[in-house]
C-alpha atoms as a PDB file:
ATOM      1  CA  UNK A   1      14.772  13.865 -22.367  1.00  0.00           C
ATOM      2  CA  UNK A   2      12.249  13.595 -19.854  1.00  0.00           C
ATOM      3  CA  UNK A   3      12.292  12.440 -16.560  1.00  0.00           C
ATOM      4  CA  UNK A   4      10.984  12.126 -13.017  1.00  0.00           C
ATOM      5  CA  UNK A   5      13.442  12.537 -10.119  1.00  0.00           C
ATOM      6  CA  UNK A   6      14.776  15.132  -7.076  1.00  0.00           C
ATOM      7  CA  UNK A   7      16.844  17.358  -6.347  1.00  0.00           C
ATOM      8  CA  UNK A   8      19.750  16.491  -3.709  1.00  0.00           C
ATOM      9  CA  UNK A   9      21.925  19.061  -4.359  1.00  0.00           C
ATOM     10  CA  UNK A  10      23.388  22.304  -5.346  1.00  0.00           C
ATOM     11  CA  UNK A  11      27.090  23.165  -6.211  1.00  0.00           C
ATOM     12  CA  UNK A  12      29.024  26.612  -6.937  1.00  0.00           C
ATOM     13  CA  UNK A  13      31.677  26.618  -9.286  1.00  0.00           C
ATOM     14  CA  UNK A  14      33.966  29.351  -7.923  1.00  0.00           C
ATOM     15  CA  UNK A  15      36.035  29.623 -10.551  1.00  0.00           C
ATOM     16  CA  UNK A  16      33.568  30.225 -13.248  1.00  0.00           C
ATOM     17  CA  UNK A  17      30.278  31.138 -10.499  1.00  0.00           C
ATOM     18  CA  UNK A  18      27.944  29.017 -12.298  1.00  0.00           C
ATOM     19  CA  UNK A  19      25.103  27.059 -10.348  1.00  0.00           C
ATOM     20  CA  UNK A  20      25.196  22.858 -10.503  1.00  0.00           C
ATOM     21  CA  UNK A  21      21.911  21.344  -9.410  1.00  0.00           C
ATOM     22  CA  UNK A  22      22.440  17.477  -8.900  1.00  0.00           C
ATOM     23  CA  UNK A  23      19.100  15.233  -9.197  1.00  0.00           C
ATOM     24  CA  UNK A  24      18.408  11.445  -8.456  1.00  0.00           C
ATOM     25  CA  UNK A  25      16.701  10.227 -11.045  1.00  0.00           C
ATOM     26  CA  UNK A  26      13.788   7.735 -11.660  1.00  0.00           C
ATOM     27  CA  UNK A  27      14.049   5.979 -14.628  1.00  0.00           C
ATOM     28  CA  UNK A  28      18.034   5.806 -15.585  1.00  0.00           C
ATOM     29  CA  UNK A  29      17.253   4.274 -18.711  1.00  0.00           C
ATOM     30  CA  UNK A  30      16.137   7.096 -19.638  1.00  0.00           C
ATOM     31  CA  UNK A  31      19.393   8.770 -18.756  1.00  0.00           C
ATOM     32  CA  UNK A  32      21.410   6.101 -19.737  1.00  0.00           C
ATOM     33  CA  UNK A  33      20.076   6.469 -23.052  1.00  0.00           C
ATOM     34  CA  UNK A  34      19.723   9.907 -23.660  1.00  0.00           C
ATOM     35  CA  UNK A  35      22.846  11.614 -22.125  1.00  0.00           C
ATOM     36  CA  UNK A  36      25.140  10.983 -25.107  1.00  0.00           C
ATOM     37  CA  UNK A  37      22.491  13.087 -27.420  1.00  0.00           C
ATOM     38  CA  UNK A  38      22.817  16.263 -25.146  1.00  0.00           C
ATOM     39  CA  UNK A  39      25.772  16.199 -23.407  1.00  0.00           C
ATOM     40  CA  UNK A  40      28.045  18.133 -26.007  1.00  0.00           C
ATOM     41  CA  UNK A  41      25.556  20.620 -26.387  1.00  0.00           C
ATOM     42  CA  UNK A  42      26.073  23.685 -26.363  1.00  0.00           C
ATOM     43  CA  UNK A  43      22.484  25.150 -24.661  1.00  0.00           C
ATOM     44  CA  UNK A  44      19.236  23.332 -23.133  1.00  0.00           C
ATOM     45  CA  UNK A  45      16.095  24.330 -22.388  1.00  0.00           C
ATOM     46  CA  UNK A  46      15.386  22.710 -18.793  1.00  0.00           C
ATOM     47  CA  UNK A  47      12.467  22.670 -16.839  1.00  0.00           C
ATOM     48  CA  UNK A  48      12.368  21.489 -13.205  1.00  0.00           C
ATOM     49  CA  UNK A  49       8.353  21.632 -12.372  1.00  0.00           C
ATOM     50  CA  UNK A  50       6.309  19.465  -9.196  1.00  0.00           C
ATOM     51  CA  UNK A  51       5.523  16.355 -10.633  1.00  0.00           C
ATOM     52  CA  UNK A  52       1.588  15.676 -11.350  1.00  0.00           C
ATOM     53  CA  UNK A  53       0.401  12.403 -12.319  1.00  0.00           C
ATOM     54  CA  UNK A  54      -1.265  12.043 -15.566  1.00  0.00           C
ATOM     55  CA  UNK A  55      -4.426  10.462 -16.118  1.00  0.00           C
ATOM     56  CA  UNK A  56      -5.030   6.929 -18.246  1.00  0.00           C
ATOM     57  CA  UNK A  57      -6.488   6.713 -21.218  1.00  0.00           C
ATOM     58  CA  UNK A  58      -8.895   4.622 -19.413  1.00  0.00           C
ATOM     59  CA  UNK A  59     -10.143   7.540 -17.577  1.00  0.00           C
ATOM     60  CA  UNK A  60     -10.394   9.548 -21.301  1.00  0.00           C
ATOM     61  CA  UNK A  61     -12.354   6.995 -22.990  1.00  0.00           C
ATOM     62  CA  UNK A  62     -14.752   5.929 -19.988  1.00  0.00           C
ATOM     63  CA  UNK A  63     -15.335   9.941 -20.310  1.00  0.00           C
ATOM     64  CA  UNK A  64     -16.366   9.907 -23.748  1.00  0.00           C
ATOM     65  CA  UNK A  65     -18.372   6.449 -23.531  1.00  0.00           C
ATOM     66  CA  UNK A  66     -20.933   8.316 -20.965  1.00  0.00           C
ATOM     67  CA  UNK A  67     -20.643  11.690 -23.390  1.00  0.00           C
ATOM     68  CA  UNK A  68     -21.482   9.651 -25.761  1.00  0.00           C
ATOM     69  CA  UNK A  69     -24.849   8.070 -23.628  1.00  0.00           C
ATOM     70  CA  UNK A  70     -25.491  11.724 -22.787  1.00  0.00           C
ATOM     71  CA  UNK A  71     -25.547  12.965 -26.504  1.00  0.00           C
ATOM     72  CA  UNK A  72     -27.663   9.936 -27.383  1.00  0.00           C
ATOM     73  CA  UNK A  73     -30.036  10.574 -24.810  1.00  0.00           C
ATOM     74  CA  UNK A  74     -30.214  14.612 -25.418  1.00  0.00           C
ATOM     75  CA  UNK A  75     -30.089  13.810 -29.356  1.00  0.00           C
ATOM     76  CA  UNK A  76     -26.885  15.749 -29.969  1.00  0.00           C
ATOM     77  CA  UNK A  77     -23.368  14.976 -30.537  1.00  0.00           C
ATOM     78  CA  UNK A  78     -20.868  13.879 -28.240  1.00  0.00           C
ATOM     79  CA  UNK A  79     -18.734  16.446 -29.452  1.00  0.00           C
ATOM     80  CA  UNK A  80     -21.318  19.105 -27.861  1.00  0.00           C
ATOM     81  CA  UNK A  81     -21.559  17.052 -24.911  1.00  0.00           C
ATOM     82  CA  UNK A  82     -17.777  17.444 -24.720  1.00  0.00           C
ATOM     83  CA  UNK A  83     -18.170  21.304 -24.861  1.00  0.00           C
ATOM     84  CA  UNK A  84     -20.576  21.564 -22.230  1.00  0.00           C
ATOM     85  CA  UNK A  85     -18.815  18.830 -19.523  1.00  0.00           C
ATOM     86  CA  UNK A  86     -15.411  21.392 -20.533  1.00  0.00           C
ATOM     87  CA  UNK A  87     -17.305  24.953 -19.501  1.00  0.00           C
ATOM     88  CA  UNK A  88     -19.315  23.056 -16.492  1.00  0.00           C
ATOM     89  CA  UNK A  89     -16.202  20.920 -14.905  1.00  0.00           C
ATOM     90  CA  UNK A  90     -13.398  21.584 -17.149  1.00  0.00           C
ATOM     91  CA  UNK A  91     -10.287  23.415 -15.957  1.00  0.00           C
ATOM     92  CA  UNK A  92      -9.368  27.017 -17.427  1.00  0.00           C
ATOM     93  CA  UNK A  93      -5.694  27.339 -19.235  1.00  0.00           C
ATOM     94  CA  UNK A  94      -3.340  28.776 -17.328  1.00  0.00           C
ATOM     95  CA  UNK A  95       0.426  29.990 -18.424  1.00  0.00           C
ATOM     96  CA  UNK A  96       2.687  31.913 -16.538  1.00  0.00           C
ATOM     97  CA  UNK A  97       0.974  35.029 -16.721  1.00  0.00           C
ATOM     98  CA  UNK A  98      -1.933  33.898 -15.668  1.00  0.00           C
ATOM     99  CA  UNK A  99      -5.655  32.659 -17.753  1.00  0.00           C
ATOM    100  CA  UNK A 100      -5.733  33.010 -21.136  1.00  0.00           C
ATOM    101  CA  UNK A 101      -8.588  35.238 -22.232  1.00  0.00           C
ATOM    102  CA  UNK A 102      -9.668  36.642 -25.700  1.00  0.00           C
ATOM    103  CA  UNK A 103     -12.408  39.507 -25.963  1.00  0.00           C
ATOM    104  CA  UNK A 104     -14.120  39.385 -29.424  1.00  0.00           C
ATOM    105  CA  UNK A 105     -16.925  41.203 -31.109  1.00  0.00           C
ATOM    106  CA  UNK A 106     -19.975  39.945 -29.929  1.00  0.00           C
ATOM    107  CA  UNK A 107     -21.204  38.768 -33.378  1.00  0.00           C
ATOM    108  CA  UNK A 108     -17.831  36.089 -33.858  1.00  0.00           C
ATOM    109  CA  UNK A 109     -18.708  32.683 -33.774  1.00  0.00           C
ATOM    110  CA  UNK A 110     -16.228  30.978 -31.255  1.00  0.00           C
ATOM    111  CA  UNK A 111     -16.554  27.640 -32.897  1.00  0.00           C
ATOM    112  CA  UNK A 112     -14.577  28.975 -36.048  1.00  0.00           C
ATOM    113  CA  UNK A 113     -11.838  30.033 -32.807  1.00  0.00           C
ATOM    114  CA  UNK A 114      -9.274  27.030 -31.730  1.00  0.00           C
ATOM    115  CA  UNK A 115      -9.563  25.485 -28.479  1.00  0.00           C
ATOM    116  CA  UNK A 116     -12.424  25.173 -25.897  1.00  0.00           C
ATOM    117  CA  UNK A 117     -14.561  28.699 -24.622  1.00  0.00           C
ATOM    118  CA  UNK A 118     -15.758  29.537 -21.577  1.00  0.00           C
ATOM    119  CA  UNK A 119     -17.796  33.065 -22.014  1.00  0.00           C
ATOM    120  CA  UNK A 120     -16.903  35.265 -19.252  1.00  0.00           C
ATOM    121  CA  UNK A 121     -18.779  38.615 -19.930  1.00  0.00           C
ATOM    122  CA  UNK A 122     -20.779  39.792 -22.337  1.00  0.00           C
ATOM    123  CA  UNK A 123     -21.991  43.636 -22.864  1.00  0.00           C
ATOM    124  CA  UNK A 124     -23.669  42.873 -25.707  1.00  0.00           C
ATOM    125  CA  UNK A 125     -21.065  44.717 -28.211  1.00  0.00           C
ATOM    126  CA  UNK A 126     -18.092  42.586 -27.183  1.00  0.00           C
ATOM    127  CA  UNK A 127     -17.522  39.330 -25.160  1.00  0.00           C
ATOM    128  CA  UNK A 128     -14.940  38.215 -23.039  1.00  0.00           C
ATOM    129  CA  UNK A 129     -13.589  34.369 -23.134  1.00  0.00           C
ATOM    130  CA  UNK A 130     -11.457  32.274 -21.292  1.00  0.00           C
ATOM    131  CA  UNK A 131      -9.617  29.527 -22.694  1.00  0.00           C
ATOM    132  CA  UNK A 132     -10.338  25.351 -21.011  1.00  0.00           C
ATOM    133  CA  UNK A 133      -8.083  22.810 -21.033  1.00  0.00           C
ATOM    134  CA  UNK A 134      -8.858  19.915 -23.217  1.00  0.00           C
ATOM    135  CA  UNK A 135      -8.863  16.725 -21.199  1.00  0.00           C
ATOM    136  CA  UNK A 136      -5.836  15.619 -22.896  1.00  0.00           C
ATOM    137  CA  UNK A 137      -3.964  17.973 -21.102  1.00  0.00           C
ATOM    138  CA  UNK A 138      -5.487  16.949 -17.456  1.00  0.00           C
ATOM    139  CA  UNK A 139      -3.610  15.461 -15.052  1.00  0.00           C
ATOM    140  CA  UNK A 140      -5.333  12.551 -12.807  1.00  0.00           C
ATOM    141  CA  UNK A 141      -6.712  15.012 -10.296  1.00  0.00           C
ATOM    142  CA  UNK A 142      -8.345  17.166 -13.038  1.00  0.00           C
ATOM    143  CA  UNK A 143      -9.358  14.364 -15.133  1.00  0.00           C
ATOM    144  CA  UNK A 144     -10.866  12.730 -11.996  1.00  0.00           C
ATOM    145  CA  UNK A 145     -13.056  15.989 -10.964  1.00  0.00           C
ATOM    146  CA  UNK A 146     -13.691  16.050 -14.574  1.00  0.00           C
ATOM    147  CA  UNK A 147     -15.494  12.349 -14.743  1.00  0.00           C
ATOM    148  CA  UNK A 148     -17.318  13.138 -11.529  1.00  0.00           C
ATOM    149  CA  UNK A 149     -18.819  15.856 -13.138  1.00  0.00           C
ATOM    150  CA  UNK A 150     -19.932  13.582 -16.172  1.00  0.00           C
ATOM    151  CA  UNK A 151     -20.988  10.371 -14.016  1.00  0.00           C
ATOM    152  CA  UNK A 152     -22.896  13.567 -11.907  1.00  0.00           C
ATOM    153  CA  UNK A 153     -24.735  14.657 -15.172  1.00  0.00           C
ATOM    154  CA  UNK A 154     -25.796  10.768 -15.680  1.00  0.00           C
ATOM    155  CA  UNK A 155     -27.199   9.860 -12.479  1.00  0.00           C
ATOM    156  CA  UNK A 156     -28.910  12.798 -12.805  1.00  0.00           C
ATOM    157  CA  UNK A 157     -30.130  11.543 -16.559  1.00  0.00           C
ATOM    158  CA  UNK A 158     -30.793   8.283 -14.789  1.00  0.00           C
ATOM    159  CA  UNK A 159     -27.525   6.680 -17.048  1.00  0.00           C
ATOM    160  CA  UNK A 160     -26.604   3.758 -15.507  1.00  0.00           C
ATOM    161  CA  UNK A 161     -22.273   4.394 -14.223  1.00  0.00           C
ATOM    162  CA  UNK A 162     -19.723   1.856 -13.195  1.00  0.00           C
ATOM    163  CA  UNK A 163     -19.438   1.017  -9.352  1.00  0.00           C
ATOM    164  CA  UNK A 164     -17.266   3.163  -7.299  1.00  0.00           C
ATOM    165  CA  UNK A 165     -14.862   0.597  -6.610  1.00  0.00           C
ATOM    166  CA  UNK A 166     -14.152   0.168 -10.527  1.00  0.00           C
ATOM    167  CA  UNK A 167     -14.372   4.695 -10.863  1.00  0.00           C
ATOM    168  CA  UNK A 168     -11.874   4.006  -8.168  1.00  0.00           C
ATOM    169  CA  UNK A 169      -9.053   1.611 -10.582  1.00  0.00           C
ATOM    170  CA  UNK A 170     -10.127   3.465 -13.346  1.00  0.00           C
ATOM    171  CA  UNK A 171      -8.891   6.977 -12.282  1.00  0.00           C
ATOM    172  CA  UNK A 172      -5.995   5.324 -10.574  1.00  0.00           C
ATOM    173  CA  UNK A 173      -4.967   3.201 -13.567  1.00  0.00           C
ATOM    174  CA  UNK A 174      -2.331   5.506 -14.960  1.00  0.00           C
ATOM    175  CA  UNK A 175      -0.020   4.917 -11.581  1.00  0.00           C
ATOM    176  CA  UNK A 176       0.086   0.753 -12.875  1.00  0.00           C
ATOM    177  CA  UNK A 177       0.629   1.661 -16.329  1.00  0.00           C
ATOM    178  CA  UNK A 178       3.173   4.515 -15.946  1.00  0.00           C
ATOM    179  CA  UNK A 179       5.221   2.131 -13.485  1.00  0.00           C
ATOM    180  CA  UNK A 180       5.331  -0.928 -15.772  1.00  0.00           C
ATOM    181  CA  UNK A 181       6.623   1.380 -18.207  1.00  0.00           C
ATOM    182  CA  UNK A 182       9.225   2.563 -16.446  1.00  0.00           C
ATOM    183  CA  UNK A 183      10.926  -0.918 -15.190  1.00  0.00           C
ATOM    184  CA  UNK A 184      10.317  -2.066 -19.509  1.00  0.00           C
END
């Protein structure tokens, strides 16, 4: 169960010294309908984290329709476009400890590796990596810098872009669409 909310409250129960955190809650459908699938059991894994926005699909596929007038122009793939818009405005992985990084033998080939690169050092026997973030993973403010980058690279290839007011509903989209959703 997933859900958007915040926190009012906390509690201590003194006799047994265990934390209560209350929340309001968003959606109480969502609530509603999940509480009688987790309430007798016995452990959860919870996860209170700032909310971020994600981005629309709208924003993903206007992404790939310019990669796509990028590769055709450059006479490559869209998939390499993909690569390079990831290492030039992408946003590097980041857990709880921090980037993830691999350091390989100079001679791998990275595109045999999972996931998207970003070469960090080289000294010519091994090379250091750091993971990016696909764009299905960005949230509205990364997926936003993201397609500024792109719609940067195509003005600069002379590819025609929408108008900023329709950049504008496009990166904003998700706010409509995640709201409708929540009052279905």
């Amino acid at each position: 169960m997933e859900f958007t909310g915040k926190v009012v409250g906390i509690l201590q129960n003194f006799e047994t010294g265990q934390l209560q955190i209350t929340f309001t809650v968003n959606e109480p459908v969502i609530i509603r309908n999940g509480y009688d699938a987790i309430k007798d059991l016995e452990k959860l894994s919870i996860k209170a984290v700032k909310y971020r926005e994600k981005r629309s699909l709208d924003a993903n596929a206007y992404a790939w329709v310019l990669m796509s007038k990028i590769a055709a122009l450059m006479n490559t793939s869209k998939e390499e476009v993909y690569e390079e818009m990831l290492r030039r405005y992408g946003v590097l992985y980041e857990d709880e400890d921090g980037y993830v990084t691999i350091t390989v033998k100079a001679a791998v080939d990275m595109s045999k590796i999972e996931g998207h690169w970003q070469l960090i050092k080289d000294n010519g026997t091994y090379k250091g990596y750091a993971m990016i973030k696909g764009t299905s993973q960005y949230n509205t403010k990364e997926m936003s810098c993201f397609i500024d980058g792109v719609i940067s690279e195509c003005k600069d290839l002379g590819i025609e872009t929408l108008p900023p007011e329709e950049l504008k509903r496009i990166k904003e989209e998700w706010g409509r669409e995640n709201l409708e959703r929540a009052h279905r």
